[in-house]
Protein backbone atom coordinates (compact mmCIF):
# COMPACT_ATOMS: atom_id res chain seq x y z
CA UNK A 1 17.26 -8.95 11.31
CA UNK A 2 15.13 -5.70 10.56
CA UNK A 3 12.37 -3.76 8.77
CA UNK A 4 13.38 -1.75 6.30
CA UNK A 5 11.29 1.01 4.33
CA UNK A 6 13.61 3.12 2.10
CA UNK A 7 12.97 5.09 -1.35
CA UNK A 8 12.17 8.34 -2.80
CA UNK A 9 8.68 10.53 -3.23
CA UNK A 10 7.59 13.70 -4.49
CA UNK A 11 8.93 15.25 -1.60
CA UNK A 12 12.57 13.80 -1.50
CA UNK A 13 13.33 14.12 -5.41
CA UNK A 14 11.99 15.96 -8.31
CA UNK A 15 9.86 14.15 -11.05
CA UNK A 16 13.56 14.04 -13.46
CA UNK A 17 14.85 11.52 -10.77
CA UNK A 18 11.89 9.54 -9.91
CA UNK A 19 11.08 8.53 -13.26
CA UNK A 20 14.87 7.20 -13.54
CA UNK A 21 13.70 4.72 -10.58
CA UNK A 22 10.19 4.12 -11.79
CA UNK A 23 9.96 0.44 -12.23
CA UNK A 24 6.77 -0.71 -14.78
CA UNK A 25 4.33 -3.46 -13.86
CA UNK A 26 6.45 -6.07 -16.23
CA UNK A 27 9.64 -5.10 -14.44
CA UNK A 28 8.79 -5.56 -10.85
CA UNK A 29 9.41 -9.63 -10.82
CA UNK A 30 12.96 -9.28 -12.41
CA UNK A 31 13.59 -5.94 -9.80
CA UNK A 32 12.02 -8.46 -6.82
CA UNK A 33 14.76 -11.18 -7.95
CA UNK A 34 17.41 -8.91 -7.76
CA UNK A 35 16.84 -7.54 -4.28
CA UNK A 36 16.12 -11.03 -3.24
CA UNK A 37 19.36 -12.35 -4.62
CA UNK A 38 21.18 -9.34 -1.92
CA UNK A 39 22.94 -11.59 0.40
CA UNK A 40 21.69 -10.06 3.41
CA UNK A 41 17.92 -9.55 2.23
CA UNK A 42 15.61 -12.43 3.50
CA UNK A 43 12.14 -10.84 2.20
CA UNK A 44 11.37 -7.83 -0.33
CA UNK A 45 8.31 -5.56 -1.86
CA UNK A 46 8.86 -2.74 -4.13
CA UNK A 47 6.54 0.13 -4.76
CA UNK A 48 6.41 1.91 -7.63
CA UNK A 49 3.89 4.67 -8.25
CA UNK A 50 3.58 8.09 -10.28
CA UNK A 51 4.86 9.49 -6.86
CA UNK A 52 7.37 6.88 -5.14
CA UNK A 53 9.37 4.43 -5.72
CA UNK A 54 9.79 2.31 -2.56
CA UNK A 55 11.50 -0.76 -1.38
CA UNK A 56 10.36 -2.40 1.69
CA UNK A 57 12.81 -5.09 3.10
CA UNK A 58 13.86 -7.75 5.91
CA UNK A 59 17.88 -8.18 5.76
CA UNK A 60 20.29 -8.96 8.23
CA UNK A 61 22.75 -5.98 7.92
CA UNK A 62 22.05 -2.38 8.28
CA UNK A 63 20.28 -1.78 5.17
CA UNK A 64 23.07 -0.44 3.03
CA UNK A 65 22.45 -2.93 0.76
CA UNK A 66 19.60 -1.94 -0.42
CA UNK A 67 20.22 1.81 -0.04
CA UNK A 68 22.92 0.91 -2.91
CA UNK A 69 20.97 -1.55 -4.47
CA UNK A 70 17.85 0.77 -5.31
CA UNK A 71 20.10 4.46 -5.39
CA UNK A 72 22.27 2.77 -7.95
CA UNK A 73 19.36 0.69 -9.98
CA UNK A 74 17.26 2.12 -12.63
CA UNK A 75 13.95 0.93 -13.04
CA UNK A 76 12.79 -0.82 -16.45
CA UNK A 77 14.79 0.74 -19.93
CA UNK A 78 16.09 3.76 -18.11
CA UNK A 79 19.68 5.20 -18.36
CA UNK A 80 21.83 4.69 -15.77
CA UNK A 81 20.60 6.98 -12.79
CA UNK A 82 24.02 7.68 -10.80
CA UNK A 83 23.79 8.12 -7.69
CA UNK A 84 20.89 9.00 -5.63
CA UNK A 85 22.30 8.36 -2.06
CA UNK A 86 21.07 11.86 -1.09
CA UNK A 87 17.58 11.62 -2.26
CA UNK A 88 16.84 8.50 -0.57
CA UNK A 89 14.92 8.55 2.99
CA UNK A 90 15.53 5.46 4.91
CA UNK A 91 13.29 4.20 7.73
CA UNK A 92 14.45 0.95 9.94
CA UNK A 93 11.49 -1.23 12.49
CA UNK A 94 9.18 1.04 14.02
CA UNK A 95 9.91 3.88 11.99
CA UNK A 96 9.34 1.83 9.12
CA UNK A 97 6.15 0.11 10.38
CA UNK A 98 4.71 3.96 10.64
CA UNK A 99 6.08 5.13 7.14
CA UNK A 100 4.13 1.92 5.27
CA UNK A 101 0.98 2.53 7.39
CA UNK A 102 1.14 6.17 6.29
CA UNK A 103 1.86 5.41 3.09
CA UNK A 104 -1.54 2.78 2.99
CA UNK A 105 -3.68 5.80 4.80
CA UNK A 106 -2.98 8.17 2.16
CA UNK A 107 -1.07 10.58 5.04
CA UNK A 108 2.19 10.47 2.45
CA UNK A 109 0.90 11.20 -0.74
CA UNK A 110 0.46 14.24 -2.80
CA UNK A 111 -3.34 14.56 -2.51
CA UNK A 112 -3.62 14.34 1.33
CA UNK A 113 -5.71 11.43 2.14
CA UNK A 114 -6.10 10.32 -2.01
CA UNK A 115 -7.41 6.54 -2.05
CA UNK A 116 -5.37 5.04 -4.86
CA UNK A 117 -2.43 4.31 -2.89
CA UNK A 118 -4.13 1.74 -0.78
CA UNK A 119 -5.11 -0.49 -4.33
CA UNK A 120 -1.56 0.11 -5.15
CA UNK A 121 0.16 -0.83 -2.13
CA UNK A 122 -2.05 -3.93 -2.48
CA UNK A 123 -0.81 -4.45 -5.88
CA UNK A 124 2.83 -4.30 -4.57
CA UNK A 125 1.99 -6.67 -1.99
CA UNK A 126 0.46 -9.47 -4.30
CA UNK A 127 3.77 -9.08 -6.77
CA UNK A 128 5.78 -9.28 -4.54
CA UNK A 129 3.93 -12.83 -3.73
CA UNK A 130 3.71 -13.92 -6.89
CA UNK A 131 7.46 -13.37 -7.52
CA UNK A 132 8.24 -15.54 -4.30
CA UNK A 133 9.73 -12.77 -2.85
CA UNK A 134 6.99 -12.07 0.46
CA UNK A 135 7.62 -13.65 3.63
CA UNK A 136 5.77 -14.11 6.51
CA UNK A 137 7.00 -11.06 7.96
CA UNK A 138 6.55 -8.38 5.28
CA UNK A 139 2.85 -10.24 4.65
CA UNK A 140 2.01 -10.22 8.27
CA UNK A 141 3.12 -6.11 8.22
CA UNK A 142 1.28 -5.53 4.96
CA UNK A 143 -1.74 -7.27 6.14
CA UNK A 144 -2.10 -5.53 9.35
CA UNK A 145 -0.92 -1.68 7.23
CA UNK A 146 -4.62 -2.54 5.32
CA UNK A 147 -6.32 -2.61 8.33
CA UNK A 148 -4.59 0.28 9.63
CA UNK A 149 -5.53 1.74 6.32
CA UNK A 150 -9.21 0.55 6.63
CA UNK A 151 -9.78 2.14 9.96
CA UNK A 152 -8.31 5.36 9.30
CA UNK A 153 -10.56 5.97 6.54
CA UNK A 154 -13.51 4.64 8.01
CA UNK A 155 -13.31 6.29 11.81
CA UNK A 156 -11.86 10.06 10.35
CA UNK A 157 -12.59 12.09 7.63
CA UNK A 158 -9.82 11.48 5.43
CA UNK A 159 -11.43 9.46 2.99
CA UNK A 160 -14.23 12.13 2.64
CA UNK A 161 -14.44 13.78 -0.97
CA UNK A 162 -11.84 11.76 -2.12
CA UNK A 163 -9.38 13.86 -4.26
CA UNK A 164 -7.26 12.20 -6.77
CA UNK A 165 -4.40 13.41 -8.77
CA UNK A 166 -6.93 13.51 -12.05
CA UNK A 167 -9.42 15.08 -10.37
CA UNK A 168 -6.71 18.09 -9.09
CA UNK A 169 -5.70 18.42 -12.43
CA UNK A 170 -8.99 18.64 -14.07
CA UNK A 171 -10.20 21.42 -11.40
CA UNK A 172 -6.97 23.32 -12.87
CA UNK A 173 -8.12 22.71 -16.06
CA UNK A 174 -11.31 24.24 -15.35
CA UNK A 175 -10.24 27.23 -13.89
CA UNK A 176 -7.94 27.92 -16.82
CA UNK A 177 -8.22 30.03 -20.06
CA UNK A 178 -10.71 27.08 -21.80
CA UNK A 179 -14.21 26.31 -20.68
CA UNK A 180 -14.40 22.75 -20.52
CA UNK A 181 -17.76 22.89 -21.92
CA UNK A 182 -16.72 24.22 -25.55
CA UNK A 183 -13.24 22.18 -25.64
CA UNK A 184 -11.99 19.36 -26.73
CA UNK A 185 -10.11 17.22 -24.56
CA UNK A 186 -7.39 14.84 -25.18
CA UNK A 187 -6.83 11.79 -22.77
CA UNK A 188 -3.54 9.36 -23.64
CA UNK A 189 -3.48 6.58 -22.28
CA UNK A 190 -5.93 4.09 -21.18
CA UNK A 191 -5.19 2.97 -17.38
CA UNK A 192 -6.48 4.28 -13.50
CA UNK A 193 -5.40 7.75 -13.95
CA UNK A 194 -6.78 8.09 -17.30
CA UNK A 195 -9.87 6.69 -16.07
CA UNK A 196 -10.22 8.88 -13.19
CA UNK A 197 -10.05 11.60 -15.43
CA UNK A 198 -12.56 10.78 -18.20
CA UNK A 199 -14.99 10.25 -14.78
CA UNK A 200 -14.18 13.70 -14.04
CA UNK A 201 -14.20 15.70 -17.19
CA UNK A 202 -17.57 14.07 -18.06
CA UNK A 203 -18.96 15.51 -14.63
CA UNK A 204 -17.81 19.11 -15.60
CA UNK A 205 -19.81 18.24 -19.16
CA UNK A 206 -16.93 18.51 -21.20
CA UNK A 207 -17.69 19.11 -24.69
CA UNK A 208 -15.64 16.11 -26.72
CA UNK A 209 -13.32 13.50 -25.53
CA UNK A 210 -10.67 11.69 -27.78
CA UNK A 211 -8.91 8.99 -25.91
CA UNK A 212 -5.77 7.63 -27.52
CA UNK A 213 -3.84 4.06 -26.32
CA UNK A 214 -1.16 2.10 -27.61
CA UNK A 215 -4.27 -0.77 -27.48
CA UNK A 216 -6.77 0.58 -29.36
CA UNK A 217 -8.84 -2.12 -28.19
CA UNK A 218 -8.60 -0.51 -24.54
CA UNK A 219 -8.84 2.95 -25.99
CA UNK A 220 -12.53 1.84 -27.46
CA UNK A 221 -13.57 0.31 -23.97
CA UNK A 222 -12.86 3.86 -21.82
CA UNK A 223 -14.27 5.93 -25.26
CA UNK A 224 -17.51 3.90 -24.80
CA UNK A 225 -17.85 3.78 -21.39
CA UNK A 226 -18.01 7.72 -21.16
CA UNK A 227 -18.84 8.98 -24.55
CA UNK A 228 -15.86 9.21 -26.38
CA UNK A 229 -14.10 8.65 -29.60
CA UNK A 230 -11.25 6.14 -29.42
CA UNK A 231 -7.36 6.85 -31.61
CA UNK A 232 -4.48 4.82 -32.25
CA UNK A 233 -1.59 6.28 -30.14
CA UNK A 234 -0.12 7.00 -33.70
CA UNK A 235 -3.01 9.58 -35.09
CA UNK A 236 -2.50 11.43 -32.08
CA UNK A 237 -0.74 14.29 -34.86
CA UNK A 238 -3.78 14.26 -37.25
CA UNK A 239 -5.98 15.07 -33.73
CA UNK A 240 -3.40 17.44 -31.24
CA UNK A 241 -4.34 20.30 -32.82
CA UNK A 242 -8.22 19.71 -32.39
CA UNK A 243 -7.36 19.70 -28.65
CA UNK A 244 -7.50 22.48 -26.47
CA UNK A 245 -6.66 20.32 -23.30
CA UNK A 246 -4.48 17.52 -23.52
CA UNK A 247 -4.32 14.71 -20.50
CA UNK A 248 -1.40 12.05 -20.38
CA UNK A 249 -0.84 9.20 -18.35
CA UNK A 250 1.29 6.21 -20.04
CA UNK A 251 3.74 3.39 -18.83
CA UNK A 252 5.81 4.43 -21.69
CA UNK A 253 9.46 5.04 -20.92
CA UNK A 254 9.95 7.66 -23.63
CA UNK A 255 7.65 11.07 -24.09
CA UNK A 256 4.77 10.15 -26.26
CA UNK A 257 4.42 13.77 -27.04
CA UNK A 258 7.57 15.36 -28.55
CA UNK A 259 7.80 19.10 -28.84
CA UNK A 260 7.65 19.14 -32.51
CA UNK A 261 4.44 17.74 -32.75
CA UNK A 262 2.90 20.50 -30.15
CA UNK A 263 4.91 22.57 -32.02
CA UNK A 264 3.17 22.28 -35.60
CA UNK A 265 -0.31 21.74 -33.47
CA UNK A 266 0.36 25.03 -32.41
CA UNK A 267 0.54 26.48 -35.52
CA UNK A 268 -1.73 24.65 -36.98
CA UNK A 269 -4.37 26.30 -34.23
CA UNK A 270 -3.09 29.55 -35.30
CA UNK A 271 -2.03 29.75 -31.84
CA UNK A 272 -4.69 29.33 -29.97
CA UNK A 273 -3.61 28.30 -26.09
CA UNK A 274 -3.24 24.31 -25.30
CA UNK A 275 -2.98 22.95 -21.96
CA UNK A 276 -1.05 19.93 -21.34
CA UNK A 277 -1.12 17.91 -18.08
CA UNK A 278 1.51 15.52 -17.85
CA UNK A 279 0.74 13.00 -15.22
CA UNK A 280 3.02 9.85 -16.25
CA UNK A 281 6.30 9.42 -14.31
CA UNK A 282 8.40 8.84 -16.36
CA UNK A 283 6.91 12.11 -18.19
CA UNK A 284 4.74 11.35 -21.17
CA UNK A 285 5.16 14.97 -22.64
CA UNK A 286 8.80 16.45 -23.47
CA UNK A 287 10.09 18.98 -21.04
CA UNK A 288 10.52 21.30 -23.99
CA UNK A 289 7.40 21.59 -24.27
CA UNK A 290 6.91 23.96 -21.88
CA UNK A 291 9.10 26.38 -23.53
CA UNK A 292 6.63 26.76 -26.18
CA UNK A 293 4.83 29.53 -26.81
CA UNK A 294 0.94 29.51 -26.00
CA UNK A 295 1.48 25.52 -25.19
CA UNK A 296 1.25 25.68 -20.61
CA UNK A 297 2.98 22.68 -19.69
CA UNK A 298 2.14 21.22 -16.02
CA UNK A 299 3.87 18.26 -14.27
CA UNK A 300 2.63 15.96 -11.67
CA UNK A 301 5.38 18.69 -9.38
CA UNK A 302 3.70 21.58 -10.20
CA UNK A 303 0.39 20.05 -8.67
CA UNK A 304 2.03 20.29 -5.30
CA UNK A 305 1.20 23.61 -4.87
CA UNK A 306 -3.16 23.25 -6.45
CA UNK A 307 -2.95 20.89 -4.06
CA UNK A 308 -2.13 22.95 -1.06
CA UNK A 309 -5.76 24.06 0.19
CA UNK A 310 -6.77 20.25 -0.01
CA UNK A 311 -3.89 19.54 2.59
CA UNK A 312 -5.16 22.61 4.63
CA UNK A 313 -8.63 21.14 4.91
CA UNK A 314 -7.84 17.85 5.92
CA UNK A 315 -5.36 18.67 8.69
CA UNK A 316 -7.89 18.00 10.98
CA UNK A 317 -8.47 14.31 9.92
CA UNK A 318 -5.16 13.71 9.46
CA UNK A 319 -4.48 14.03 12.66
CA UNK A 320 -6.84 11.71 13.73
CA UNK A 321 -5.98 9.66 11.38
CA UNK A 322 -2.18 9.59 12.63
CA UNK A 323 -3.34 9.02 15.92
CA UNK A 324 -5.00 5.68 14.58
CA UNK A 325 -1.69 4.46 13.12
CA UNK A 326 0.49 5.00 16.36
CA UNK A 327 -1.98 2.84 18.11
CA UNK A 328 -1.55 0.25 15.34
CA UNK A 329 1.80 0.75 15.19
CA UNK A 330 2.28 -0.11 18.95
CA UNK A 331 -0.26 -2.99 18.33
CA UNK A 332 2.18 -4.41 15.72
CA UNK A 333 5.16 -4.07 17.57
CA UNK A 334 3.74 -5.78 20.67
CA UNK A 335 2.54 -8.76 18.51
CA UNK A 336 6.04 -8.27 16.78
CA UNK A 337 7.54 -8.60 20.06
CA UNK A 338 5.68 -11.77 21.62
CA UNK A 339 5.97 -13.54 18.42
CA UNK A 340 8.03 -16.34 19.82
CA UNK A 341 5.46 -17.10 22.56
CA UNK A 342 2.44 -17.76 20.05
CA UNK A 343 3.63 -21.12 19.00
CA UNK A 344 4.24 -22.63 22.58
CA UNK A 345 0.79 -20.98 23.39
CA UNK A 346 -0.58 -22.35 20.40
CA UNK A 347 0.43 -25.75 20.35
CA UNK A 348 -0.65 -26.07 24.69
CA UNK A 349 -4.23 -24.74 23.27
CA UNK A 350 -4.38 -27.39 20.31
CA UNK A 351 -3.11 -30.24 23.19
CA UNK A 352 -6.12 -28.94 25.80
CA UNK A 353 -8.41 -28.93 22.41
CA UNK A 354 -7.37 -32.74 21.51
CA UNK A 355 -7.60 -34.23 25.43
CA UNK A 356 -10.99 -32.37 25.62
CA UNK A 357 -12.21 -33.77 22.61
CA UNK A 358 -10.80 -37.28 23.12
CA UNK A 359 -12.21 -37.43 26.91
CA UNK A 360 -15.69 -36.47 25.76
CA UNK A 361 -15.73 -39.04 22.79
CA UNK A 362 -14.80 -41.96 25.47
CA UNK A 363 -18.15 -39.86 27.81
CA UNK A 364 -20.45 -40.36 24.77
CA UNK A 365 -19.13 -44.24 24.44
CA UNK A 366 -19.99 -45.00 27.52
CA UNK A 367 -23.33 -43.39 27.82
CA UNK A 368 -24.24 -44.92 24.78
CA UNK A 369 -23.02 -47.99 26.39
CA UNK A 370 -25.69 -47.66 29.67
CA UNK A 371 -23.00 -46.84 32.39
CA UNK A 372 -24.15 -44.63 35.34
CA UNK A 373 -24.05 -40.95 34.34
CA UNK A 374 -22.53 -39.65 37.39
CA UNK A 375 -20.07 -42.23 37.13
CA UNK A 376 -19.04 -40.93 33.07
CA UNK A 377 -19.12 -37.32 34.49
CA UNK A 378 -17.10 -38.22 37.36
CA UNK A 379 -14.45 -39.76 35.31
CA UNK A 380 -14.75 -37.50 32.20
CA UNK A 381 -13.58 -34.83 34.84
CA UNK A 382 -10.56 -36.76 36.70
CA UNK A 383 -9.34 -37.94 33.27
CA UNK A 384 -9.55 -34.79 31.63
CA UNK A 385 -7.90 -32.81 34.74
CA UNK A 386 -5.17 -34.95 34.72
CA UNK A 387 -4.30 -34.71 31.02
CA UNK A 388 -4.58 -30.80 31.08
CA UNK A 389 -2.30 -30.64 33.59
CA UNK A 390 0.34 -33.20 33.16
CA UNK A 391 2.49 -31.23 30.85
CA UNK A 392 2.34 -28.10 32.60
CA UNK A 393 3.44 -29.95 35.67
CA UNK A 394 6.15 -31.58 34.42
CA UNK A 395 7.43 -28.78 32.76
CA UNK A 396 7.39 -26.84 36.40
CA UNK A 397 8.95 -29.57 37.82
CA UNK A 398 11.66 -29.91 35.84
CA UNK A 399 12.43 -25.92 36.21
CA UNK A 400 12.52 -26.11 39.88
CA UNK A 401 15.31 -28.92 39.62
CA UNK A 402 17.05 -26.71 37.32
CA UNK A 403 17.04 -23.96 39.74
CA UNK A 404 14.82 -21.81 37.80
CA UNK A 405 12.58 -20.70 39.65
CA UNK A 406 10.55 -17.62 37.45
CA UNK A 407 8.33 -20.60 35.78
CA UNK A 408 7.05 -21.93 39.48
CA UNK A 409 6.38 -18.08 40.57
CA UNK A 410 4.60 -16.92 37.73
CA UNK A 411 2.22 -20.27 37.94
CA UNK A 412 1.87 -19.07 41.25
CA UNK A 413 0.71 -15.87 40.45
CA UNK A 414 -1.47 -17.05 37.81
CA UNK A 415 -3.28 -19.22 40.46
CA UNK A 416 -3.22 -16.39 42.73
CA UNK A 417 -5.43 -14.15 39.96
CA UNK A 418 -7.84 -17.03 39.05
CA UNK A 419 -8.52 -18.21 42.82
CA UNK A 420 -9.27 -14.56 43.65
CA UNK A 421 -11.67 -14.35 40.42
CA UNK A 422 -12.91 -17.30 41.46
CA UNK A 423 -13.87 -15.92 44.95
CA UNK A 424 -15.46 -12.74 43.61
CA UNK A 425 -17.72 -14.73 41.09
CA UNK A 426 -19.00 -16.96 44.28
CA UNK A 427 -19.68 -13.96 46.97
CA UNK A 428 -23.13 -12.71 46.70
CA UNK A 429 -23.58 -9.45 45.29
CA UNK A 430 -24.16 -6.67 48.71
């Protein structure tokens, strides 16, 4: 039985393949089933981000089950994907131990160090609960990957001037052809990203926001909370051609923005430029698009390289940072590894808990009852010696007859250690 981390990124596979695997929010509990259903799979998450589409596993076999599973599967209303064998990294115990902590830390992501990941991981995690599909394994590693996450970002840099996806794409919008103080923006769509955005544009005082949402209820709730004006996804033609920068960020598996309708917004503008950041996987804007004259198309790919300098500048904490998760990562696999000891060391700390407690209940008794207090102590401490020690005694005992002898020696040792701590705490300091 093994860990298993396996999927593809923004660095394995260009946006056309990861939105064929891009699983959204409604799909995850039917994907979770399926995995779960694998023979050989015991326990399953899946991630699925802008970014990465991940699948993080225990299975008895060597994980070729779900490298075919999830190379083979397209996420939620997509055409079949063929095969993406190639594209796929694969990471098995430790190895995958460090790729989720990375992952968590922000170490993996486009934006070097960006702190939406962690929220999503999280929200990977509790689907995968709700769908019945965590064990105690993947919980225990997902648990202790937050507090890997936690400490990175607290104890380094990394977390510093948090830069998100939105806010790399806003800074390109800014240092475009449009001031964002004389332009009209367009945002469509109405969840995190979207948000992030409409924080960020406001901060550069951008002169008018439209947001547009298949809700319009949830278009009017991010329109008020940062002075715009809310659409219906549908008037989105009567209002592209008012826009001089458009923003898009839907779960919608088909563009929301055809090239037609840039097109005639185009002309309708008389040509004046429009930038369009497209920052949905699966793509919110047609790929045509970009063919358009005077209409600059950019993808969540081509922020890779506005990006770059960001990367540059965090090096540094980064590599603190990674230093961090090896140290977790050889925490984990050392509680990994003396897993099967915690129970028998559990359940001989709950029986010295229950004779301690039972031997000073029948103490109190018999104080209460007026017998000599020397007399309670000096049986509270026989009858409470013997009880701690009959177990471990017999269980000694019964090794020796066996002929195995490692129990008996490392008792001895153990004695050994607290006699000579006992002797250093009597001697009188020089």
């Amino acid at each position: 039985m093994s860990i298993f981390a396996l999927g593809i990124n923004h660095q394995s596979a260009p946006v056309a393949l990861r939105e064929r695997v891009a699983f959204a929010e409604g799909a995850l509990p039917q994907a979770l089933a399926a995995v779960r259903a694998l023979p050989q799979v015991r326990e399953a998450v899946l991630l699925s981000t802008c970014n990465r589409t991940e699948l993080y596993a225990v299975a008895d076999d060597d994980g070729s089950s779900l490298s075919d599973w999830l190379a083979t599967h397209p996420g939620d209303g997509a055409a079949g994907t063929g095969d993406l064998h190639a594209y796929l990294y694969r990471h098995r115990d430790r190895d995958a131990v460090r790729h989720l902590f990375r992952v968590a830390t922000g170490l993996d992501s486009l934006v070097l160090g960006e702190p939406q990941i962690l929220g999503q991981v999280k929200q990977a995690w509790a689907a995968a609960r709700a769908a019945g599909t965590l064990g105690s394994q993947l919980d225990r590693l997902f648990q202790h990957a937050f507090v890997t996450a936690k400490r990175a970002r607290s104890e380094t840099r990394i977390g510093s001037s948090p830069v998100s996806v939105a806010s790399v794409a806003v800074r390109l919008a800014q240092e475009s052809f449009t001031r964002l103080s004389d332009a009209t923006v367009l945002l469509i769509g109405a969840g995190e990203t979207i948000e992030l955005a409409a924080r960020h544009l406001v901060r550069a005082d951008v002169k008018r926001l439209l947001v547009a949402n298949r809700t319009l209820g949830h278009a009017q709730d991010l329109a008020s909370r940062h002075g715009g004006v809310a659409l219906p996804l549908d008037a989105i033609g009567r209002h592209l051609s008012q826009s001089d920068v458009v923003f898009s960020a839907t779960a919608s598996r088909e563009p929301v923005l055809l090239s037609s309708d840039v097109e005639a917004a185009l002309r309708a503008r008389r040509h004046r430029p429009m930038l369009l950041m497209d920052l949905a996987v699966p793509r919110d804007i047609d790929p045509e698009v970009g063919r358009l004259r005077d209409a600059y198309l950019y993808t969540v790919d081509d922020l890779e390289r506005s990006v770059e300098d960001n990367r540059r500048n965090r090096r540094e904490a980064a590599d603190a940072a990674e230093a961090i998760i090896e140290l977790q990562v050889a925490r984990y696999a050392e509680a990994l590894a003396s897993g099967p000891l915690n129970e028998p060391l559990r359940r001989l700390r709950a029986h010295g808990e229950a004779a301690r407690a039972e031997a000073l209940a029948r103490a109190r008794q018999q104080l209460a009852n007026g017998r000599d207090p020397e007399a309670v102590m000096e049986l509270l401490a026989h009858t409470l010696t013997n009880r701690l020690l009959h177990a471990p005694t017999a269980a000694v005992r019964e090794a020796a007859a066996a002929g195995n002898l490692e129990l008996a020696h490392a008792l001895e040792r153990a004695l050994r250690q607290a006699e000579d701590t006992r002797r250093d705490a009597a001697d009188p300091a020089p």
